[in-house]
Protein backbone atom coordinates (compact mmCIF):
# COMPACT_ATOMS: atom_id res chain seq x y z
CA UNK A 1 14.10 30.15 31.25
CA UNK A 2 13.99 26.42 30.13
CA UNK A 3 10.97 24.91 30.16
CA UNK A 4 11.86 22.41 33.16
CA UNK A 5 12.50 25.44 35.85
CA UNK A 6 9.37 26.95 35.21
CA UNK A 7 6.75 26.03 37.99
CA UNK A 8 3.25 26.66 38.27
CA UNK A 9 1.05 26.94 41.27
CA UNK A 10 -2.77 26.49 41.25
CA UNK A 11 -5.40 26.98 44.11
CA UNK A 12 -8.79 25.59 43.61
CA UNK A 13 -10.90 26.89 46.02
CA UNK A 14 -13.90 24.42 46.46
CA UNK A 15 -17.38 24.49 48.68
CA UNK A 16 -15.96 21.22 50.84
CA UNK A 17 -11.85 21.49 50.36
CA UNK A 18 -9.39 24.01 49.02
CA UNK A 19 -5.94 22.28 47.50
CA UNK A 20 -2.93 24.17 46.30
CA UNK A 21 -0.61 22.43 43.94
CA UNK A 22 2.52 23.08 42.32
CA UNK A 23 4.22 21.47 39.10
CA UNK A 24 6.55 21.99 36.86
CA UNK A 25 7.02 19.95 33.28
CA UNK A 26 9.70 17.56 32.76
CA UNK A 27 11.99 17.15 30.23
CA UNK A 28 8.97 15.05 27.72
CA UNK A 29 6.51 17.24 28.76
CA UNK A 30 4.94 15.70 31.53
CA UNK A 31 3.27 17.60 34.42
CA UNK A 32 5.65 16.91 37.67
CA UNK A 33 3.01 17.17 40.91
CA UNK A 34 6.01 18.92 43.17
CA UNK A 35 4.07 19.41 46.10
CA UNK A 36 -0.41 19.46 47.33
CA UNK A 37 -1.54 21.21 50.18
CA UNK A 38 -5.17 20.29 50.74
CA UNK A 39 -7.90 21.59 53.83
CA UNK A 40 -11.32 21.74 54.58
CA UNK A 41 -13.12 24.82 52.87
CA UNK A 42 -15.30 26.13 55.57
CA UNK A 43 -16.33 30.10 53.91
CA UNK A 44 -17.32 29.07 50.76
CA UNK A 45 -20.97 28.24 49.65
CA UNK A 46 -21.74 26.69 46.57
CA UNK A 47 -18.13 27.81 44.84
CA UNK A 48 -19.12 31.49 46.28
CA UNK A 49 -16.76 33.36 49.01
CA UNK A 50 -19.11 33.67 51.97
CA UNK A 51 -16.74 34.42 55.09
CA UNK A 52 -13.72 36.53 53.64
CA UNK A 53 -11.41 35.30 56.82
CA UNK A 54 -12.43 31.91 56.94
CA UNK A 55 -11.76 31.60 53.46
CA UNK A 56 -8.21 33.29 53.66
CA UNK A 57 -7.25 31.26 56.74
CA UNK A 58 -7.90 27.99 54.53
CA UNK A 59 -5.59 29.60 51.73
CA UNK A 60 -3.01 30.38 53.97
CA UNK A 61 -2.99 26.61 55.05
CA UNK A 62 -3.48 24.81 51.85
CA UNK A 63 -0.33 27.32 50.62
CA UNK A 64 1.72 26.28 53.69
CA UNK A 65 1.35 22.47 53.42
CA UNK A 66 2.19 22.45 49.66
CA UNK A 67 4.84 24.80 50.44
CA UNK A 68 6.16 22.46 53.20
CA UNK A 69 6.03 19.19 50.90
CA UNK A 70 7.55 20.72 47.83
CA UNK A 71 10.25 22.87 49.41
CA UNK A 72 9.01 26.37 47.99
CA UNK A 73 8.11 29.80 48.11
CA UNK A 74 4.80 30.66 46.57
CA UNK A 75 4.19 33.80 45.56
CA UNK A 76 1.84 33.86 42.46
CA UNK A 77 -1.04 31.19 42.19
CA UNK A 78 -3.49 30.00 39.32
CA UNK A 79 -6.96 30.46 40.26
CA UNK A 80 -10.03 28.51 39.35
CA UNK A 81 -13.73 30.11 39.77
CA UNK A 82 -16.74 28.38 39.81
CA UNK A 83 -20.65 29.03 41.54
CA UNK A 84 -24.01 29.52 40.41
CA UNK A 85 -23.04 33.26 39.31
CA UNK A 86 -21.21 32.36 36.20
CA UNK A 87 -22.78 32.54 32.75
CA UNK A 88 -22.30 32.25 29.18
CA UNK A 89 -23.64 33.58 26.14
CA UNK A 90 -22.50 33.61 22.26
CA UNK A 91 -22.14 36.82 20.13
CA UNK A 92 -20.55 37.46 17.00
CA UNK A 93 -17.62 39.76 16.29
CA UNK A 94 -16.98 42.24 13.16
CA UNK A 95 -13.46 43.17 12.32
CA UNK A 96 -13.38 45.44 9.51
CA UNK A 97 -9.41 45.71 7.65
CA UNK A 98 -8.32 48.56 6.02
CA UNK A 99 -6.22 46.30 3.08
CA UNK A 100 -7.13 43.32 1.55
CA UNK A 101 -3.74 42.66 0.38
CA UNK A 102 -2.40 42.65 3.61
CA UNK A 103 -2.51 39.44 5.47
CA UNK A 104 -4.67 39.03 8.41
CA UNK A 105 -2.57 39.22 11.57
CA UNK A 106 -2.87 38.17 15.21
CA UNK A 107 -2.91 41.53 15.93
CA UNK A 108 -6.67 41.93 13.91
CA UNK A 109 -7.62 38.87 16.26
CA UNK A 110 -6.51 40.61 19.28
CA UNK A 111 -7.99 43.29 18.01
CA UNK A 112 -11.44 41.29 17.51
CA UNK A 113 -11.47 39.50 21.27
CA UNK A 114 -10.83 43.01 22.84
CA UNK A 115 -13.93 44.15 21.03
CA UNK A 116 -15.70 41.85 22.99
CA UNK A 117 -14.50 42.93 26.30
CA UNK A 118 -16.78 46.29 25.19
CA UNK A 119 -20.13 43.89 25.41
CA UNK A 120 -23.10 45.72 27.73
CA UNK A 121 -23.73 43.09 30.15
CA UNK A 122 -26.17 43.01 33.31
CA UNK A 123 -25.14 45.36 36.02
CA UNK A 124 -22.91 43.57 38.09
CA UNK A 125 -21.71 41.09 35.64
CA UNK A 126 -17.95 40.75 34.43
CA UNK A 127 -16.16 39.14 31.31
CA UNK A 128 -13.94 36.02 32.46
CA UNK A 129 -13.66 34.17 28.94
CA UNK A 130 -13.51 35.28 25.52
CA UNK A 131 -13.18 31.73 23.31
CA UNK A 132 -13.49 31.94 19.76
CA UNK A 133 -15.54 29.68 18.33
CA UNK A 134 -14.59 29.93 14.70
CA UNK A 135 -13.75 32.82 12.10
CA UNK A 136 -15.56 34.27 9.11
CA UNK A 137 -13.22 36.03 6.38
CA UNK A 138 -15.55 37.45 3.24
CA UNK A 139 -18.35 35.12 4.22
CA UNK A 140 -15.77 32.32 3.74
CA UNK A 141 -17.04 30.11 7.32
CA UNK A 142 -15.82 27.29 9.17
CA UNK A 143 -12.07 28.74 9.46
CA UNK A 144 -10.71 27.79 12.50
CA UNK A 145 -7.15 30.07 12.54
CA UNK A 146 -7.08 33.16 9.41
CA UNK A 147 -3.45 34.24 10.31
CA UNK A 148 -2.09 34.74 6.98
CA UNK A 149 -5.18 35.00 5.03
CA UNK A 150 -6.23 37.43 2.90
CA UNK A 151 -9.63 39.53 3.29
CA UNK A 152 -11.30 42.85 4.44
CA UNK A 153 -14.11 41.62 6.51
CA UNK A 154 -12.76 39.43 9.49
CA UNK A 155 -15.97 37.98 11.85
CA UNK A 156 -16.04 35.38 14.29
CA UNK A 157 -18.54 33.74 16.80
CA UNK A 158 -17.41 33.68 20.71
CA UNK A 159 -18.36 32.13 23.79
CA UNK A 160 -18.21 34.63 26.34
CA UNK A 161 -18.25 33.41 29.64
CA UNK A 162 -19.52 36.10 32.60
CA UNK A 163 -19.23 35.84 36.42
CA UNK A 164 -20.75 38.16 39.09
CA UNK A 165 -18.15 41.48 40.08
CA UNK A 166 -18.92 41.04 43.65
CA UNK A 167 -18.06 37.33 43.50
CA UNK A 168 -14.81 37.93 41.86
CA UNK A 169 -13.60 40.91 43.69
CA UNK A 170 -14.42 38.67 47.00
CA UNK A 171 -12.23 35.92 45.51
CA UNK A 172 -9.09 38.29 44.43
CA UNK A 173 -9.60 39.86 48.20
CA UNK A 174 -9.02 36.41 49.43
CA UNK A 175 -5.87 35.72 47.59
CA UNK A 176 -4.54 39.11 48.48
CA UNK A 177 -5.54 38.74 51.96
CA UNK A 178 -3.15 35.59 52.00
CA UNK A 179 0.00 37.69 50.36
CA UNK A 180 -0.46 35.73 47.34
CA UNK A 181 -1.00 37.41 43.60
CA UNK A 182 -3.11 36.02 41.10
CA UNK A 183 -1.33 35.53 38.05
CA UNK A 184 -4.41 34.15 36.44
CA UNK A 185 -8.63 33.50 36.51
CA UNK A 186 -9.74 30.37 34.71
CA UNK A 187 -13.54 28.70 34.67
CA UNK A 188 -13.04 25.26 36.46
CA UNK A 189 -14.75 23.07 34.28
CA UNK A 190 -12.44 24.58 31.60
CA UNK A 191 -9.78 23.63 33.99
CA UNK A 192 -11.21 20.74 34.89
CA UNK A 193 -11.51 19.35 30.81
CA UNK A 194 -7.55 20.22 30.44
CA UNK A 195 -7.00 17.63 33.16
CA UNK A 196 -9.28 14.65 32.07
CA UNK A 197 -10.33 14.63 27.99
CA UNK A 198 -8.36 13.86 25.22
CA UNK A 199 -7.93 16.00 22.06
CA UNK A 200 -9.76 13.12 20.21
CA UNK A 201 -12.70 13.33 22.21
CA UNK A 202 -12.79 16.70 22.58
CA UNK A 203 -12.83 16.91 18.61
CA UNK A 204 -15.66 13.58 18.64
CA UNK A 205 -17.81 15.66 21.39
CA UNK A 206 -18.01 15.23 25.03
CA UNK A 207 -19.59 16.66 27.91
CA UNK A 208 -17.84 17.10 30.77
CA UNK A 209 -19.68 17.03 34.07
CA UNK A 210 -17.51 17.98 36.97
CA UNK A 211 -19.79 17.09 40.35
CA UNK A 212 -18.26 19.09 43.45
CA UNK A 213 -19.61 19.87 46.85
CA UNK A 214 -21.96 22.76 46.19
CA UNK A 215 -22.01 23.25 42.41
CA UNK A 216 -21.96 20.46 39.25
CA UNK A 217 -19.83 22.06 36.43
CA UNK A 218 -20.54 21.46 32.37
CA UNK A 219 -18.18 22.18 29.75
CA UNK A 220 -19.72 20.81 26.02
CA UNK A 221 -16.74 19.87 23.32
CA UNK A 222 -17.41 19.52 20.16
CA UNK A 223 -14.94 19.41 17.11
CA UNK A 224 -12.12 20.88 19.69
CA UNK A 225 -13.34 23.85 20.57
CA UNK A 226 -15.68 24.56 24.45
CA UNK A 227 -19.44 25.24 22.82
CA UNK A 228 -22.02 25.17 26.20
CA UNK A 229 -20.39 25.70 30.08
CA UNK A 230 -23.08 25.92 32.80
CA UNK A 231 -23.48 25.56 36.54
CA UNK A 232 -26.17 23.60 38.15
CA UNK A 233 -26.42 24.96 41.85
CA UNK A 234 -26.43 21.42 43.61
CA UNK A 235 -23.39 18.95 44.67
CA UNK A 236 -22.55 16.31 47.01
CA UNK A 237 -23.24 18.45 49.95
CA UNK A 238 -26.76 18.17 48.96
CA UNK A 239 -26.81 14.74 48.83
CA UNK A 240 -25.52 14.68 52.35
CA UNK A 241 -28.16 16.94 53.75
CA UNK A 242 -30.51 14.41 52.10
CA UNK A 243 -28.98 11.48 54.15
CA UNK A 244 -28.98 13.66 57.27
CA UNK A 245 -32.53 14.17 57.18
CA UNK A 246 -33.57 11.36 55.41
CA UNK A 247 -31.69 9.11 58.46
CA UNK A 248 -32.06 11.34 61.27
CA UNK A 249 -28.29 11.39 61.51
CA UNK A 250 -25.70 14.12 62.56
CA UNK A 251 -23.99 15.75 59.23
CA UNK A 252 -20.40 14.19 59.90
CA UNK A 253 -22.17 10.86 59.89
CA UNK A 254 -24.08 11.80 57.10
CA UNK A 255 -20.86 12.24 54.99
CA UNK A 256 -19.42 9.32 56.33
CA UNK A 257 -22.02 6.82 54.73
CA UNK A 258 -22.41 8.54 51.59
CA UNK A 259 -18.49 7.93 51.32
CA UNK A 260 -18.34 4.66 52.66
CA UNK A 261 -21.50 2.91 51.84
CA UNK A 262 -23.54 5.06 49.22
CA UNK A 263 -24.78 4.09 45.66
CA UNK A 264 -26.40 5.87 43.14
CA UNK A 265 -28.35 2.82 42.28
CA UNK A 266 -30.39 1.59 44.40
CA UNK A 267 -31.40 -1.84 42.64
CA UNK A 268 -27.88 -2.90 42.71
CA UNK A 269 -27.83 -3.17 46.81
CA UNK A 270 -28.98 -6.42 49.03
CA UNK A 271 -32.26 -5.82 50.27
CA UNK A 272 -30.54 -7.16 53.70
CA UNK A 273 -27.73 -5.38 54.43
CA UNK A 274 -27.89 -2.46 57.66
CA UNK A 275 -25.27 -0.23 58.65
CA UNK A 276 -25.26 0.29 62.19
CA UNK A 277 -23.61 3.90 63.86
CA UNK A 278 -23.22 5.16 66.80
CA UNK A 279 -26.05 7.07 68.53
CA UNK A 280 -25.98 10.36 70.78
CA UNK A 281 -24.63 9.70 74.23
CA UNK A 282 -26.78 7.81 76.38
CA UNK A 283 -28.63 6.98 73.15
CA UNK A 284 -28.71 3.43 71.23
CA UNK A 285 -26.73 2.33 68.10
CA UNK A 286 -29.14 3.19 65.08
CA UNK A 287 -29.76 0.69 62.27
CA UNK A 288 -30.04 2.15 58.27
CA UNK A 289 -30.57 0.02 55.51
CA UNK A 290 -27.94 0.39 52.91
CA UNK A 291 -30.89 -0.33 50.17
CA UNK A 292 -32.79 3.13 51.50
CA UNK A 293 -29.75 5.16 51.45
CA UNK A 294 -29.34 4.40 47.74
CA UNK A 295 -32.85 5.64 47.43
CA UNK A 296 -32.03 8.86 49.05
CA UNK A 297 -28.95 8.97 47.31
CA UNK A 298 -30.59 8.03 43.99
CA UNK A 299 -33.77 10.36 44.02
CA UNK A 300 -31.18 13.65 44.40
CA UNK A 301 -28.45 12.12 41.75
CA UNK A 302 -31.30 11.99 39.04
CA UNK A 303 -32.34 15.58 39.65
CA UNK A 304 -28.47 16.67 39.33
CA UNK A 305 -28.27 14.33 35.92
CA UNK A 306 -31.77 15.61 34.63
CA UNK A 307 -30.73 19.01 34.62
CA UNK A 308 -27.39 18.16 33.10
CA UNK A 309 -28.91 16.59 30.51
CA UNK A 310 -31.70 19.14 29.77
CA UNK A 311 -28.26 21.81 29.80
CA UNK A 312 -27.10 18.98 27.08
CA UNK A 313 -30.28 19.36 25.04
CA UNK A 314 -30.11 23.14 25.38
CA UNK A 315 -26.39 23.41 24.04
CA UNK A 316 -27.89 21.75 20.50
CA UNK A 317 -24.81 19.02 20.39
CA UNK A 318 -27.13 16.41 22.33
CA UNK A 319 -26.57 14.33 18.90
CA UNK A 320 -23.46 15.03 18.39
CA UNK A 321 -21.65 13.84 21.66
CA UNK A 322 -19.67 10.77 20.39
CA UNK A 323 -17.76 10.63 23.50
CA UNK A 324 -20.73 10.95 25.76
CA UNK A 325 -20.59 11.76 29.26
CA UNK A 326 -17.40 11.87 31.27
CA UNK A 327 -17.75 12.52 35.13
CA UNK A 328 -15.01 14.01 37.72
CA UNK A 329 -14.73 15.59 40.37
CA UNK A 330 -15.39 14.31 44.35
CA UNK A 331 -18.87 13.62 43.45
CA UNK A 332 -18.21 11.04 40.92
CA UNK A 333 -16.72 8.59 43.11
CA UNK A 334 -20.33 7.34 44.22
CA UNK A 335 -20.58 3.86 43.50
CA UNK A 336 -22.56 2.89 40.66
CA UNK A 337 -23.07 6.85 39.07
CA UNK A 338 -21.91 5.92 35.66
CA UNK A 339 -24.39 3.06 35.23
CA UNK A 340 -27.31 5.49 36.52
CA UNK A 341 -26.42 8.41 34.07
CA UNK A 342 -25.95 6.00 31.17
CA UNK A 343 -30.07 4.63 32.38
CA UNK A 344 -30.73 8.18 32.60
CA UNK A 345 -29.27 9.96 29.15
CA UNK A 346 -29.01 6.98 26.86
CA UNK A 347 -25.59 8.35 26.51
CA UNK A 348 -21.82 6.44 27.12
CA UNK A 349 -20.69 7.47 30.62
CA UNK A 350 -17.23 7.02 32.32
CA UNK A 351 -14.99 8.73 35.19
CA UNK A 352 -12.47 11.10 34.59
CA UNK A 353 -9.01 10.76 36.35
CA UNK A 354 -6.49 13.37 35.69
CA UNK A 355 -3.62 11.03 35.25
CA UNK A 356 -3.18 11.67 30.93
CA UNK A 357 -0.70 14.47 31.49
CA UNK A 358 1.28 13.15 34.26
CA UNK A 359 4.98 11.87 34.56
CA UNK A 360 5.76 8.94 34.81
CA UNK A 361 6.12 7.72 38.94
CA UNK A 362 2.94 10.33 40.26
CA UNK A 363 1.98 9.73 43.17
CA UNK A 364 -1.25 7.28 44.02
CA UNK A 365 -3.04 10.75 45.90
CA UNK A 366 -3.15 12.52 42.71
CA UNK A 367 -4.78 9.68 40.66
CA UNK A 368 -8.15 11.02 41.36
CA UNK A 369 -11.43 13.03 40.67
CA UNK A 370 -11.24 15.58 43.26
CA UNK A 371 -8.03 16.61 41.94
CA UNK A 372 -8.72 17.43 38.41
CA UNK A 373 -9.47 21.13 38.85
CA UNK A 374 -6.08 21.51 40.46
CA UNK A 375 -3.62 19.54 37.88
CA UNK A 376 -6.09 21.46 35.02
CA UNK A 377 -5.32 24.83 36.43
CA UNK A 378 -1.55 24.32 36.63
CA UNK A 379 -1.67 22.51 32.81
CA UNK A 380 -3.61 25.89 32.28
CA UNK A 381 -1.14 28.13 33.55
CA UNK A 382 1.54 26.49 31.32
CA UNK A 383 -0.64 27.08 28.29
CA UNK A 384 -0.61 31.09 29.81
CA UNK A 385 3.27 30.91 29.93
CA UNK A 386 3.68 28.99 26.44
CA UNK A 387 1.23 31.45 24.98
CA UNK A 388 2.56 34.62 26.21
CA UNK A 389 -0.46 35.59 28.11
CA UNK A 390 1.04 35.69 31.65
CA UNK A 391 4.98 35.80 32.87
CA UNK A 392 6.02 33.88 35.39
CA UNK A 393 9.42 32.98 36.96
CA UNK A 394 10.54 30.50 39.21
CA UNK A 395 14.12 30.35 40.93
CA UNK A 396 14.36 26.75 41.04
CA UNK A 397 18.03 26.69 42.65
CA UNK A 398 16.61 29.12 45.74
CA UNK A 399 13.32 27.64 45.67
CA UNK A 400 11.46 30.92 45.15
CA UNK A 401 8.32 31.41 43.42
CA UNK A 402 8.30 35.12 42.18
CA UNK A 403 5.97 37.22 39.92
CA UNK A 404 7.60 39.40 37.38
CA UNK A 405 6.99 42.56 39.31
CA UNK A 406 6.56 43.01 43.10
CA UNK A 407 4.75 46.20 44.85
CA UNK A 408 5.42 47.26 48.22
CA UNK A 409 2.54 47.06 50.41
CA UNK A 410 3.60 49.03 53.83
CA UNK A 411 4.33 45.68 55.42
CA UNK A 412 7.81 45.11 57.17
CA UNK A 413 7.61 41.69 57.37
CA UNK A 414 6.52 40.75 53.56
CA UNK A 415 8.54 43.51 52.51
CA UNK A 416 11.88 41.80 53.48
CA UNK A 417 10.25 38.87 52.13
CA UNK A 418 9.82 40.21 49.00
CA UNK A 419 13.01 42.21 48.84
CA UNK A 420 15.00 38.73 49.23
CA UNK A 421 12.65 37.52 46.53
CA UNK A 422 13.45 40.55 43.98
CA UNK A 423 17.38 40.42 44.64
CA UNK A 424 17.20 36.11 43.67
CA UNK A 425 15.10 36.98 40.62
CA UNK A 426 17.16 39.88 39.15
CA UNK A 427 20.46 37.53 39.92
CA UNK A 428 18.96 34.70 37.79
CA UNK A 429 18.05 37.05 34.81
CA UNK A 430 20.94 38.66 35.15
CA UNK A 431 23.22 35.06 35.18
CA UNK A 432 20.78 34.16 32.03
CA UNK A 433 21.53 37.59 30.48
CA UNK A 434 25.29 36.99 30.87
CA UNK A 435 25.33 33.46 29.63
CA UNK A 436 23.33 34.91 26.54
CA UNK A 437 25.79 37.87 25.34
CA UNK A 438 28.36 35.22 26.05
CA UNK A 439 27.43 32.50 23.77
CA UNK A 440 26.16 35.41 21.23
CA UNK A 441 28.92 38.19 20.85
CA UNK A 442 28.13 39.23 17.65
CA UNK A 443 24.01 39.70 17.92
CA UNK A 444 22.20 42.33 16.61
CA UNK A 445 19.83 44.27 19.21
CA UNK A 446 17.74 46.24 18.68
């Protein structure tokens, strides 16, 4: 199908919301935002599934309200996977070739990443990535793609990125639960990096810090290719428990003046400036000094960037970040953040918007942090499509979002769904079959 009909959905399922958005490219390439639905997340815990129904009612309505504003049927959705669970380790592959004179194919580098599928891991643990880092051929190093070389001995150093079974199977439950299919699984500070860095700072070196309600995300760049991911258990929902206790204040409250009001530098606020709320009924108005909610704010923000930096220092590319620090995600919008994590690392610091891959006329709700994991897992699933990995169609003219196969699954009502769904895909392959021989009567099949 042309490249314009295609549509991708993606589901992020957060700790504080869970958005659905679908997009299709446009005719220069641009990422078309068709359609968001967005809700509270209320059974997740720190990017973990921890209340299957609550989790699939939150779906179900973050599917409906993008389905409602772009005018489709979604069927198959791009799923992004965080928590403390994941993992990541490097280990080096060994391909040995029968020939040298043959060339080195993409079939000896599939053959290579399934190799590393085979790893022994820790009970319980499951493959999610497999990203070369770069190829050896004869002890010839540094070769980023050997299709059409020549050698016997083909090696090459991965980063293999792990995630709990439990936590997985829990997730696919939850999109299965909704009548949705997952077409895909991607890491969302992967997802995340797609969305907000360049090529030419991903080839400089960056570190991408993605700071979301229960978990802050790192994905290390250097040279173009993903060297360090790790997941630092604490987000902005621990920063709001702070305030709540800190303030003897109720946890909506809470939220409400780390939003409105909060800084992540404290010296930067007016010594004489109180926020007054509302107290309990019956109760007085209580006074907080905007200077001592920085502090609270400030105190838990330089734990978060301490341990991102120490994950920094661990990765071994400390010195060679060019494009220091870039922050996204819900938690970055805290006034003042950049300034405290460029006092904290010595290292340049700015915020990530997704808006680099967007058409021209986007919407203003889309130019933001907490919707980079989205717009990356939908510029992900394009990069599936373009690269083979995954098939997905998308009946533009009925509005139908439909998986390449569809299994009966006892239920009436889905069924006929699906059934209407399998009769407009197999009329639009057969149209673009017909149109085909048509315009090529004399082609060769074989």
């Amino acid at each position: 199908m042309e490249k314009n009909n295609e549509i991708v959905v993606a589901l992020d399922i957060g700790t504080t919301k869970i958005v659905a958005m679908a997009g299709r490219k446009d005719v220069h390439g641009k990422l078309e935002i068709l359609g968001i639905g967005k809700v509270e997340s209320v059974g997740v815990i720190r990017g973990v599934v921890s209340n299957i129904e609550k989790t699939v009612k939150a779906i179900s309505d973050a599917i409906a309200e993008a389905e409602r504003r772009s005018g489709l049927e979604i069927a198959v959705i791009n799923v992004g996977i965080a928590g403390q669970h994941i993992k990541s380790l490097q280990h080096r592959g060994i391909h040995t070739r029968n020939s040298i004179h043959d060339e080195i194919s993409h079939s000896d580098i599939d053959s290579l990443i399934s190799d590393m599928y085979k790893l022994a891991l820790p009970p319980g643990d499951k493959i999610i990535h497999v990203i070369p880092q770069e190829y050896i051929v004869d002890a010839e190093q540094g070769i980023v793609d050997p299709v059409g070389m020549s050698g016997v001995r083909l090696e090459a150093n991965f980063h293999i990125i792990t995630g709990q079974i439990t936590a997985i199977k829990n997730l696919q439950k939850c999109v299965e639960k909704s009548d949705l299919e997952m077409a895909g699984l991607t890491l969302e500070p992967i997802a995340s990096a797609a969305a907000v860095l360049s090529k030419e700072e991903m080839e400089a070196g960056i570190a991408l810090v993605d700071i979301g309600g229960g978990t802050t995300d790192i994905a290390i760049f250097h040279e173009g290719i993903i060297r360090h991911t790790a997941v630092i258990p604490f987000g902005g929902n621990v920063i709001t428990k702070d305030i709540k206790e800190g303030c003897s204040v109720m946890q909506q409250q809470a939220e409400k003046l780390k939003v409105k009001f909060g800084s992540a530098l404290a010296s930067e606020i007016k010594e004489n400036r109180i926020v007054s709320i509302a107290g309990l009924k019956g109760h007085p108005h209580k006074e907080i000094s905007e200077r001592n909610l920085a502090h609270i704010i400030q105190a838990r923000m330089e734990e978060i960037i301490d341990q991102v930096y120490w994950e920094i220092r661990k990765s071994g590319f400390e010195r060679k970040l060019s494009g220091g620090i870039v922050l996204t995600g819900g938690g970055s919008l805290l006034k003042n953040l950049e300034q405290l994590v460029e006092f904290r690392t010595g290292m340049n610091a700015r915020t990530g918007i997704p808006v680099e891959h967007l058409s021209h006329g986007y919407e203003k709700e889309v130019a933001s942090p907490v919707y980079s994991t989205a717009i990356g897992l939908v510029l992900k699933g394009f990069d599936d499509i373009e690269t083979g990995k995954v098939r997905q169609f998308a009946n533009s003219y009925a509005g139908n979002y439909v998986p390449a196969g569809i299994e009966d699954n006892g239920n009436p009502g889905q069924n006929q769904k699906k059934d209407r769904q399998k009769s407009n895909w197999f009329d639009k392959i057969y149209q673009r079959t017909k149109q085909w021989f048509e315009s090529e009567p004399d082609a060769d099949l074989k």
